[in-house]
Protein backbone atom coordinates (compact mmCIF):
# COMPACT_ATOMS: atom_id res chain seq x y z
CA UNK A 1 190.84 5.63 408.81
CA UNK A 2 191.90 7.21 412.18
CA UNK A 3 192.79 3.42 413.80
CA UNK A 4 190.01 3.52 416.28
CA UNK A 5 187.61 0.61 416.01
CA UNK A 6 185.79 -0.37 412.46
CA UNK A 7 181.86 0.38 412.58
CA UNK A 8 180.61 -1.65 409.93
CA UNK A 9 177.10 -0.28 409.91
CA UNK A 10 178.31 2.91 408.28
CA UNK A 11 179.34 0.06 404.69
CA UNK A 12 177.56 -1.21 401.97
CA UNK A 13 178.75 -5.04 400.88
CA UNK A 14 177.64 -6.69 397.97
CA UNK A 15 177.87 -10.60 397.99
CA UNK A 16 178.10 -11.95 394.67
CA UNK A 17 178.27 -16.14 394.58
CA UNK A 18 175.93 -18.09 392.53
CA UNK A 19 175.06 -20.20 395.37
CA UNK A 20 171.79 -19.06 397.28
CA UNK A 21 173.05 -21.10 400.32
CA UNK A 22 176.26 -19.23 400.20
CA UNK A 23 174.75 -16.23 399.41
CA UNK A 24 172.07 -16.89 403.02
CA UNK A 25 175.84 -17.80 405.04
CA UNK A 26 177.11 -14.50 404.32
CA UNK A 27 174.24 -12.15 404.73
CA UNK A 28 174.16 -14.01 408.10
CA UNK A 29 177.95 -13.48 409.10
CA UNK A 30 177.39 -9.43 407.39
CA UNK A 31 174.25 -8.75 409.76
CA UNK A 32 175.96 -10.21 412.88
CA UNK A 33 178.51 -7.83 412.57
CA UNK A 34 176.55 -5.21 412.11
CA UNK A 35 176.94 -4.17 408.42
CA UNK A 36 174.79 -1.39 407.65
CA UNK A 37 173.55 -2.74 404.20
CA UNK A 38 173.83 -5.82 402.18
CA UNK A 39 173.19 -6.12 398.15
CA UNK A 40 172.94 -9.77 397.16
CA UNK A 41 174.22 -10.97 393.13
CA UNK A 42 173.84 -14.47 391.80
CA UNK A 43 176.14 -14.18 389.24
CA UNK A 44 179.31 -11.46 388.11
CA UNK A 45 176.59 -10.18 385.43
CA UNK A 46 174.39 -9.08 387.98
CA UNK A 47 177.13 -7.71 390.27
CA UNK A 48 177.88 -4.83 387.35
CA UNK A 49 174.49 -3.90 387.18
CA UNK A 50 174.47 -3.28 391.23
CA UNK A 51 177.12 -1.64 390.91
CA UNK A 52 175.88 0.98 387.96
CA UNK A 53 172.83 1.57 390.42
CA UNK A 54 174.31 1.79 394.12
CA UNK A 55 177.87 2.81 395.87
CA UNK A 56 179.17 -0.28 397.15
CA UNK A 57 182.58 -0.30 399.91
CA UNK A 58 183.04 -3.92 399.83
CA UNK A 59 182.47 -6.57 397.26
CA UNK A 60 182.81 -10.30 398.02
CA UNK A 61 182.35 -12.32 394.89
CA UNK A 62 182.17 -16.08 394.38
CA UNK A 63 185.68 -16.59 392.43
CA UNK A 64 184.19 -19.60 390.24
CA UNK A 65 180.54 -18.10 388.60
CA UNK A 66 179.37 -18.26 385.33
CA UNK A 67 178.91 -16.49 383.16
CA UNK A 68 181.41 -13.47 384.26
CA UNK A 69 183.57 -15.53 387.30
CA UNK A 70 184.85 -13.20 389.78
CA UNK A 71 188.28 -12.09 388.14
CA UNK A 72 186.35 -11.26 385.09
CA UNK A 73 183.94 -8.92 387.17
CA UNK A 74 187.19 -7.58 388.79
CA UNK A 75 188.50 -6.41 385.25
CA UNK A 76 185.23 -5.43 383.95
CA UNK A 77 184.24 -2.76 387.26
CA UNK A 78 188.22 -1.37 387.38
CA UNK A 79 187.29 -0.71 383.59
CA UNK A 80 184.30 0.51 383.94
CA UNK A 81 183.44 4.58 383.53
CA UNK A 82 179.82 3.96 384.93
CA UNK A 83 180.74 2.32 388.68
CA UNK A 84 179.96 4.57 391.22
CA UNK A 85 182.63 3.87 393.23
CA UNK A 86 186.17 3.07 392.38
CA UNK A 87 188.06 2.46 395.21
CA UNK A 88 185.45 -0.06 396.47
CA UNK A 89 187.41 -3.08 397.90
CA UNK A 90 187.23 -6.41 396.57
CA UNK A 91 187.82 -9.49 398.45
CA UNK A 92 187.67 -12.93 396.27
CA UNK A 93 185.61 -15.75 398.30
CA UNK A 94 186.76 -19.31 396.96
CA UNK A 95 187.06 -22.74 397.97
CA UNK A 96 189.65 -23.65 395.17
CA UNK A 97 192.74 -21.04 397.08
CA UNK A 98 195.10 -22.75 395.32
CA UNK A 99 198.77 -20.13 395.00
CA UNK A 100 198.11 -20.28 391.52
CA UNK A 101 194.58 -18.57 392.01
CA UNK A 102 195.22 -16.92 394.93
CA UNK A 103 198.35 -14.80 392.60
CA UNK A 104 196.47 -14.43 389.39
CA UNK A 105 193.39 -12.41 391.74
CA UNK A 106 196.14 -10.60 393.42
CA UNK A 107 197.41 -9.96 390.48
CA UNK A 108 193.81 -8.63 388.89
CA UNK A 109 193.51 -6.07 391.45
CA UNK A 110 191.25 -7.83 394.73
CA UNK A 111 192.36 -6.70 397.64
CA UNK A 112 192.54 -10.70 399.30
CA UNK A 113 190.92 -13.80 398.83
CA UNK A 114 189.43 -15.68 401.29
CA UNK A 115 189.34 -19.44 401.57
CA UNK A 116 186.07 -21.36 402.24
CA UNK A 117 184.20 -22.58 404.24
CA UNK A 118 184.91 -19.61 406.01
CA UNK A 119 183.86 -18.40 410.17
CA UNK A 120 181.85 -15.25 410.87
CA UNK A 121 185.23 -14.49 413.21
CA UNK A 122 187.12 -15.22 410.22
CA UNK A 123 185.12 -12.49 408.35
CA UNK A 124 185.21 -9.90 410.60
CA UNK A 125 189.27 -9.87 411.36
CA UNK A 126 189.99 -9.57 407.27
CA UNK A 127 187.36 -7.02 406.33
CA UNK A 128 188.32 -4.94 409.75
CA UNK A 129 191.93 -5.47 408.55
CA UNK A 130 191.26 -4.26 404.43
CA UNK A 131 188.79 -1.28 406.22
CA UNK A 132 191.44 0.08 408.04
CA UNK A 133 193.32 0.98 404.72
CA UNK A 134 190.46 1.93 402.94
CA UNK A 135 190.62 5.38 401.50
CA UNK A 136 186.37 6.02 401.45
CA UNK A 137 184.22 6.17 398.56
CA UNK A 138 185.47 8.20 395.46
């Protein structure tokens, strides 16, 4: 990106938690700052599948899901030959950020990981922050 201000309604997120409340909080937070279009997952399973069907930016996925938890669904989209877009950014949402997990996600490829309960403000400054490095859809 040029370093100019981040427009978020030109992104497509995908939330992936297997908490509807969860889910509700973050399509909230994504539509007050303007994201352009939000996919919604209630599991890592269901993720893939959005994925196979739609070009997705950003992912933020529930870290503790069942049956494919959110460093599974890392591995299994930076594997896949059927994602539609590969340098989509993923940002792990947990409320377990222990160093431990926070290394082995690092480790699997997400870009951060993001402790809840989290703030809209919150939000905003890390996705602005990942954006700003992103390289675009491949």
């Amino acid at each position: 990106m040029n370093g100019g201000p981040i427009n978020l309604s030109s992104y497509t997120m995908l939330v992936a938690d297997d908490n509807a409340h969860f889910r509700w909080l973050m399509r909230s937070f994504l539509n007050s700052l303007g994201v352009g279009s939000i996919l919604e997952a209630a599991n890592g399973a269901d993720a893939i599948q959005i994925l196979h069907n739609s070009v997705v930016d950003v992912a933020l996925v529930d870290i503790s899901m069942e049956p494919i938890n959110g460093l599974w669904f890392v591995q299994m989209y930076k594997n896949d030959p059927d994602i539609k877009n590969k340098n989509m950014m993923c940002l792990l949402v947990t409320g377990n950020a222990t160093p431990e997990n926070i290394q082995t996600a690092l480790k699997a490829g997400v870009n951060d990981v993001i402790s809840k309960p989290l703030s809209a403000k919150t939000l905003d400054e890390r996705l602005k922050r990942h954006l700003a490095r992103y390289p675009g859809r491949s």
